[in-house]
Protein backbone atom coordinates (compact mmCIF):
# COMPACT_ATOMS: atom_id res chain seq x y z
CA UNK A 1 -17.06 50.90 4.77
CA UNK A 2 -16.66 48.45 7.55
CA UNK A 3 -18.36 45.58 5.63
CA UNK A 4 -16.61 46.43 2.64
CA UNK A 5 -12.75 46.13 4.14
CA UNK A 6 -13.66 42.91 5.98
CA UNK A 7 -14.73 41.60 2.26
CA UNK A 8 -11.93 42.82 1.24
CA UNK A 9 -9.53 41.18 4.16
CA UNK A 10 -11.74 37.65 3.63
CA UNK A 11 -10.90 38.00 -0.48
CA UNK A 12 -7.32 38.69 0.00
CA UNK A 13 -7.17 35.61 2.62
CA UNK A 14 -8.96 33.10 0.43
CA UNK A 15 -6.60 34.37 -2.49
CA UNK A 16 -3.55 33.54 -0.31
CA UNK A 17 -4.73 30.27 1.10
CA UNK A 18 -5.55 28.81 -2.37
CA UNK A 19 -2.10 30.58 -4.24
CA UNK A 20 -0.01 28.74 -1.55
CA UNK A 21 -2.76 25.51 -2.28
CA UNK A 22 -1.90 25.68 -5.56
CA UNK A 23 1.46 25.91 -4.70
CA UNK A 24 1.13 22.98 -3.04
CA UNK A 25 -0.58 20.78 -5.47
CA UNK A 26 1.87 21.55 -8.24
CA UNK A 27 5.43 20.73 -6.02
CA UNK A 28 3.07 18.09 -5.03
CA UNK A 29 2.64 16.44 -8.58
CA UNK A 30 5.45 18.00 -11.06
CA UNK A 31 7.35 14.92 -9.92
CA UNK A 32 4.75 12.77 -11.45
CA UNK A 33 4.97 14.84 -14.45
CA UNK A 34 8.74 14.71 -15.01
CA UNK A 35 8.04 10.85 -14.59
CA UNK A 36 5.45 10.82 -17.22
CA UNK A 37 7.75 12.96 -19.41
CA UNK A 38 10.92 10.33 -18.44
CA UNK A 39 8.73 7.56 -20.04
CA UNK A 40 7.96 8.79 -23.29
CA UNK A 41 11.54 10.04 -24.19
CA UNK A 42 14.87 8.46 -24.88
CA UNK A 43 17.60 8.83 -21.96
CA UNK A 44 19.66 11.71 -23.92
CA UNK A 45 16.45 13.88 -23.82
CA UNK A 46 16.11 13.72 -19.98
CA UNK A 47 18.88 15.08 -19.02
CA UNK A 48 19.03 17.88 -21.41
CA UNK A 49 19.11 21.21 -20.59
CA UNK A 50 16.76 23.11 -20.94
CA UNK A 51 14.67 20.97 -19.51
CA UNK A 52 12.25 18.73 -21.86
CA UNK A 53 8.73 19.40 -20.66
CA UNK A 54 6.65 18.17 -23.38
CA UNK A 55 5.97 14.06 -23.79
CA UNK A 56 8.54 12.84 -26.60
CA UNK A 57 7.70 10.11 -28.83
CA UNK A 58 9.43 7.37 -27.67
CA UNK A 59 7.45 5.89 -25.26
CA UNK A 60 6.28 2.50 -27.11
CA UNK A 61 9.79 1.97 -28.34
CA UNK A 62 10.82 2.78 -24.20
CA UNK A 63 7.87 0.00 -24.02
CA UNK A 64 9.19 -2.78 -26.19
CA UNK A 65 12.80 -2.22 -24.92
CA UNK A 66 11.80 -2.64 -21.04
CA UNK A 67 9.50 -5.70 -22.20
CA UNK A 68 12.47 -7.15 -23.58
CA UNK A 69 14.67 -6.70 -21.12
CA UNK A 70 12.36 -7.43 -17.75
CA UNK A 71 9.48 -9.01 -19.52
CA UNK A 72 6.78 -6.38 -18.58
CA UNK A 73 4.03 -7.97 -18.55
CA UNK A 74 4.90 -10.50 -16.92
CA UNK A 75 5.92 -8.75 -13.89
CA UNK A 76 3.11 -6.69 -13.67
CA UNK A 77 1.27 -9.74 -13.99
CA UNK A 78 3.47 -11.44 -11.09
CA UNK A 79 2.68 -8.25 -8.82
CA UNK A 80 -0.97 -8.51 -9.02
CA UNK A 81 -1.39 -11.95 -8.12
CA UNK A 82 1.24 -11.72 -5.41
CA UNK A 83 -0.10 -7.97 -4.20
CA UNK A 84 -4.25 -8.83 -4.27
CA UNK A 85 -4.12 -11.93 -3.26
CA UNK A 86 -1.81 -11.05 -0.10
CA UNK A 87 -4.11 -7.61 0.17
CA UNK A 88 -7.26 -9.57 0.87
CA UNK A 89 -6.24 -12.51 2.70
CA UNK A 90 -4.55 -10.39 5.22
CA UNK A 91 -7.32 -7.90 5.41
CA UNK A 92 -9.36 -11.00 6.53
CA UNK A 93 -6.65 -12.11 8.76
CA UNK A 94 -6.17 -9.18 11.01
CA UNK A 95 -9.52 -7.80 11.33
CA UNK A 96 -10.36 -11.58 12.54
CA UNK A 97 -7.76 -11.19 15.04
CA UNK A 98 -8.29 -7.51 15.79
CA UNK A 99 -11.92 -8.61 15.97
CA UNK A 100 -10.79 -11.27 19.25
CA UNK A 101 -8.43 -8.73 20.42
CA UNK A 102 -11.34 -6.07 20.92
CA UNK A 103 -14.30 -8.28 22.17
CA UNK A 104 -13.14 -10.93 23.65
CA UNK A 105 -11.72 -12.28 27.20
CA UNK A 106 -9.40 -14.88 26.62
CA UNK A 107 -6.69 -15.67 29.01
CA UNK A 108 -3.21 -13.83 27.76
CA UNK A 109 -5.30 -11.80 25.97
CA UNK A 110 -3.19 -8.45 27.13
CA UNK A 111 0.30 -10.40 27.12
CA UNK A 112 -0.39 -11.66 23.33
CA UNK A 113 -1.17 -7.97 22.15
CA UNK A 114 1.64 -6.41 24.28
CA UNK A 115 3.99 -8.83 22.13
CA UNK A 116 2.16 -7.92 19.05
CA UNK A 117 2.87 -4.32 19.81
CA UNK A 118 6.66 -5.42 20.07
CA UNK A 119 6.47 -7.10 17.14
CA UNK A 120 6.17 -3.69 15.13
CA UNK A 121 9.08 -2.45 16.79
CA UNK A 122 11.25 -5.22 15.34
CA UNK A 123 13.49 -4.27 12.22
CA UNK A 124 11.95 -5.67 9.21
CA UNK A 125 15.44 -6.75 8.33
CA UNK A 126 16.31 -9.15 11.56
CA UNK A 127 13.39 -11.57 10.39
CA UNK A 128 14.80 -12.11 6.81
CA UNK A 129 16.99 -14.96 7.75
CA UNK A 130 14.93 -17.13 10.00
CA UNK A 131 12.22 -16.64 7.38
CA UNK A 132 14.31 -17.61 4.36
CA UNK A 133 15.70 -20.81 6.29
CA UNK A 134 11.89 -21.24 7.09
CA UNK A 135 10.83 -21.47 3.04
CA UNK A 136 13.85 -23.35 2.12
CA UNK A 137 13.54 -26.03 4.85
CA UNK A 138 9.97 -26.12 3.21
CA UNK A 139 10.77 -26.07 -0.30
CA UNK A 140 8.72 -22.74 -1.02
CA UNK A 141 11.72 -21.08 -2.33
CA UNK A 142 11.25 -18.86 -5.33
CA UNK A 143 6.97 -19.45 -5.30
CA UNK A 144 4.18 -17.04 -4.75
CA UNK A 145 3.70 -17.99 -1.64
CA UNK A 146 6.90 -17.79 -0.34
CA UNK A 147 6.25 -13.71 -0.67
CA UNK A 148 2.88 -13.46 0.29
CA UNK A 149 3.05 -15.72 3.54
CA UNK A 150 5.35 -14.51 6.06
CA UNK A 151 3.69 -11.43 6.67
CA UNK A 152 -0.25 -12.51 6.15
CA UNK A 153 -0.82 -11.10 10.24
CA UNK A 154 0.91 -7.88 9.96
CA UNK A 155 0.92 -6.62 13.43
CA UNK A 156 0.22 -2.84 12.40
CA UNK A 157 -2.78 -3.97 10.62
CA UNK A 158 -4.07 -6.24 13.35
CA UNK A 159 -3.46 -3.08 16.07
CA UNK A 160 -5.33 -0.68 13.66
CA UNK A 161 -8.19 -2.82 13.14
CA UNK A 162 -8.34 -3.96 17.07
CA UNK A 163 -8.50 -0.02 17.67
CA UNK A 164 -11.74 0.77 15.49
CA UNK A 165 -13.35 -2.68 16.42
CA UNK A 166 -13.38 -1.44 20.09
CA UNK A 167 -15.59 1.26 19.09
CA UNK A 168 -18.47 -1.49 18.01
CA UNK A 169 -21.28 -1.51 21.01
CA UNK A 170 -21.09 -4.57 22.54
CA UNK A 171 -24.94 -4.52 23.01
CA UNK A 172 -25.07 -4.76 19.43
CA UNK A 173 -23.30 -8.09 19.29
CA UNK A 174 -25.32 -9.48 22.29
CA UNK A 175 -28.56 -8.52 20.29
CA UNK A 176 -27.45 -10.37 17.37
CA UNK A 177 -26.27 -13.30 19.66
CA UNK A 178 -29.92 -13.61 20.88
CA UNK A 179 -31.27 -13.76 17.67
CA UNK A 180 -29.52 -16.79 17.39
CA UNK A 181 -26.48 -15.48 15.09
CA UNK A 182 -23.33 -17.81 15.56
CA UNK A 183 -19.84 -15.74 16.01
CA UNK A 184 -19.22 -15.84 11.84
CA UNK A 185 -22.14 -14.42 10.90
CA UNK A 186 -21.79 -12.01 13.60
CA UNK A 187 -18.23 -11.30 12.18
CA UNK A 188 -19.31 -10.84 8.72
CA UNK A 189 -22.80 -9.78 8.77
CA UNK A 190 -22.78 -7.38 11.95
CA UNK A 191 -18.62 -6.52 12.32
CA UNK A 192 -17.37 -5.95 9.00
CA UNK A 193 -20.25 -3.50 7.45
CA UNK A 194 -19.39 -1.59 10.06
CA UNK A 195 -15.68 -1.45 9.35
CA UNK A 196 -15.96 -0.38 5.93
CA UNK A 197 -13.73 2.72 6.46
CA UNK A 198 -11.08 0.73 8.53
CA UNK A 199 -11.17 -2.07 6.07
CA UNK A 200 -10.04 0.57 3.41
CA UNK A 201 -7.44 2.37 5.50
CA UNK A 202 -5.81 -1.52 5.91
CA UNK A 203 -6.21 -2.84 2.28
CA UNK A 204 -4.65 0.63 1.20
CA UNK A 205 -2.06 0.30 3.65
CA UNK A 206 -1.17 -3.56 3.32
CA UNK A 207 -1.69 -3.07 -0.78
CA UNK A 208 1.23 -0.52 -0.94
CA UNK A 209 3.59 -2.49 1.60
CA UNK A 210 3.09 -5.78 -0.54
CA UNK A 211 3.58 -3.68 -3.91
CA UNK A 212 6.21 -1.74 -3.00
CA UNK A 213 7.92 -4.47 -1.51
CA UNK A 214 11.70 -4.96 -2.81
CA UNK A 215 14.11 -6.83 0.20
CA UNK A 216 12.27 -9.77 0.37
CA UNK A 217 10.79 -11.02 -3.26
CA UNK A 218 14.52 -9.82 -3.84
CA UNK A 219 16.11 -12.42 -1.29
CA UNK A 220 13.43 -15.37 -1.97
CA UNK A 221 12.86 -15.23 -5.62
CA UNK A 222 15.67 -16.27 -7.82
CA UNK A 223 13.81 -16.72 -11.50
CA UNK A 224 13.40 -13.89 -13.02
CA UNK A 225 10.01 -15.42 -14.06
CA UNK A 226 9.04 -14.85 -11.19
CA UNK A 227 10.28 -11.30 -10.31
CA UNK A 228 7.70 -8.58 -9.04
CA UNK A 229 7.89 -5.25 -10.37
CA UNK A 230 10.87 -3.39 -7.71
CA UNK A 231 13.01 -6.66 -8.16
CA UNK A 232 12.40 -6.34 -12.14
CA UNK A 233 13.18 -2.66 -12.13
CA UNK A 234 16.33 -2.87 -10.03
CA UNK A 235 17.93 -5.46 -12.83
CA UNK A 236 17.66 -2.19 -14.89
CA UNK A 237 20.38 -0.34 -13.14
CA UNK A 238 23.76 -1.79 -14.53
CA UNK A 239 27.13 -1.25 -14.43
CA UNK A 240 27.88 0.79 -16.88
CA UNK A 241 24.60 2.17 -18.77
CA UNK A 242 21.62 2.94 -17.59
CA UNK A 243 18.46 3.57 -19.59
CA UNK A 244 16.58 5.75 -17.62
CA UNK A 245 13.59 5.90 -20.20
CA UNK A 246 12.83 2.54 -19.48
CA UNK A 247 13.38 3.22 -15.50
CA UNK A 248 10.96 6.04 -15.75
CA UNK A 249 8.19 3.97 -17.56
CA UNK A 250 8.62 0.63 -15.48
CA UNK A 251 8.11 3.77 -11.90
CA UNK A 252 4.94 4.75 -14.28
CA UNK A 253 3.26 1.45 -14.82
CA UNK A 254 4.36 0.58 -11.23
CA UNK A 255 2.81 3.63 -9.65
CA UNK A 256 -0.69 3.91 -11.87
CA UNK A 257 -2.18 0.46 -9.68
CA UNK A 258 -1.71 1.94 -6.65
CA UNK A 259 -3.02 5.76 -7.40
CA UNK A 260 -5.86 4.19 -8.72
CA UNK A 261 -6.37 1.67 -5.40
CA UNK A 262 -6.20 4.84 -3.17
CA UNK A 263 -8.91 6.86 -5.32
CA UNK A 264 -11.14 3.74 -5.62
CA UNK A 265 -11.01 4.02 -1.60
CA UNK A 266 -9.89 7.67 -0.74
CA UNK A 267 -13.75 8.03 1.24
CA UNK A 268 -13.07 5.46 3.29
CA UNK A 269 -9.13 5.95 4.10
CA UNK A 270 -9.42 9.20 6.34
CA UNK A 271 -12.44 7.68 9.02
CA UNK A 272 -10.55 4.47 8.66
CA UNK A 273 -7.78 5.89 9.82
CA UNK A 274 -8.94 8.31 12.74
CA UNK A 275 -10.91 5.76 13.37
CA UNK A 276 -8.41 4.05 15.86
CA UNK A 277 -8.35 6.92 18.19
CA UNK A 278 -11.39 5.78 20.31
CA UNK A 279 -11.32 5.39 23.71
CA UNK A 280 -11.89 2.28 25.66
């Protein structure tokens, strides 16, 4: 009788724990739905009541209307080059300098990284007019690498990937240092294999800042050739009507590359990410 009521107690648990999972997971993605179901119907059919839960059948015609009006493709096009291309150059950036920050003695060493650390605590909006005086004086103005520059050696990224670099044996890098390895093969060959999980958690992290990114594109691009998906989608919203069809496929398209970035890497995020809680 015993055995049977604790089966019983563990079957009601598990049933509990996975209705309120389930629970979960649907409040969780019904806002993805409704955005899926915003995409593929006109703007009258939103808002109706009751509610419109099915896909419609306007979602090429929602298609060729926000191509029109934003040029699409282009923009999407715009965002990749801008968000990769600023994704892996700063990935290489700050694990080189979390790399120096975590192995090696260099005089100011602890007074650089304090002010690194202060550097995250600065609003993101006090920099926006030095650095826009900084790419005019320059003549970078409304260019690709206007956006993807100023923020290459993110100081978040650079503290994350100094915290799991710390937890690399330093007997391991003197062993490869008398086998005659120089300090950039040691980096690449021996340092960032290692890092594989903390290079994900930082290219997930940096990808979604850069592709997300609205204030600045906004303030340093001024073609609309040249807009990147938030900038492109915020020219939607006008005075008097708003087609919120279009709105809900351009938040589609620009939400699909970075759900698929995260599961390409979701294995590695998690360890990347705890990763920085080692000890010294």
């Amino acid at each position: 009788m015993t055995n049977n009521k604790n089966k019983t107690t563990t079957i009601l648990k598990k049933t509990g724990l996975y209705t309120l999972l389930g629970i979960g997971v649907f409040l969780s993605m019904f806002p993805f739905y409704w955005m899926f179901i915003g995409a593929t119907n006109p703007s009258g059919a939103i808002f109706s009541m009751p509610p419109n839960l099915v896909p419609g059948d306007h979602f090429f015609e929602n298609l060729r209307n926000l191509n029109e009006n934003v040029g699409i493709w282009r923009v999407i096009m715009n965002s990749l080059i801008i968000t990769l291309t600023f994704t892996v150059v700063s990935v290489m950036i700050c694990s080189a300098a979390g790399f120096a920050f975590a192995k090696y003695q260099f005089k100011g060493r602890d007074p650089i990284f304090f002010m690194l650390l202060l550097a995250i605590m600065i609003p993101y909006h006090v920099t926006l007019i030095p650095l826009f005086e900084l790419m005019a004086n320059v003549g970078w103005l409304n260019t690709y690498q206007a956006v993807i520059l100023p923020h290459l050696a993110y100081p978040f990224a650079i503290f994350l990937m100094r915290q799991n670099m710390r937890s690399i044996p330093d007997s391991l890098l003197e062993a490869a240092r008398v086998d005659g390895a120089g300090e950039m093969r040691i980096f690449f060959t021996v340092v960032l294999p290692t890092m594989r999980p903390a290079l994900a958690a930082v290219a997930i992290f940096l990808f979604m800042f850069q592709w997300n990114n609205f204030l600045w594109p906004l303030v340093v691009l001024g073609d609309s050739s040249m807009y990147t998906l938030p900038v492109a989608l915020s020219s939607l919203v006008g005075m008097s009507r708003i087609d919120y069809g279009q709105i809900m496929l351009g938040t589609t398209l620009s939400t699909l590359p970075i759900m698929v970035f995260f599961l390409l890497l979701q294995r590695q995020f998690i360890s990347g990410i705890l990763g920085g809680s080692v000890k010294e």
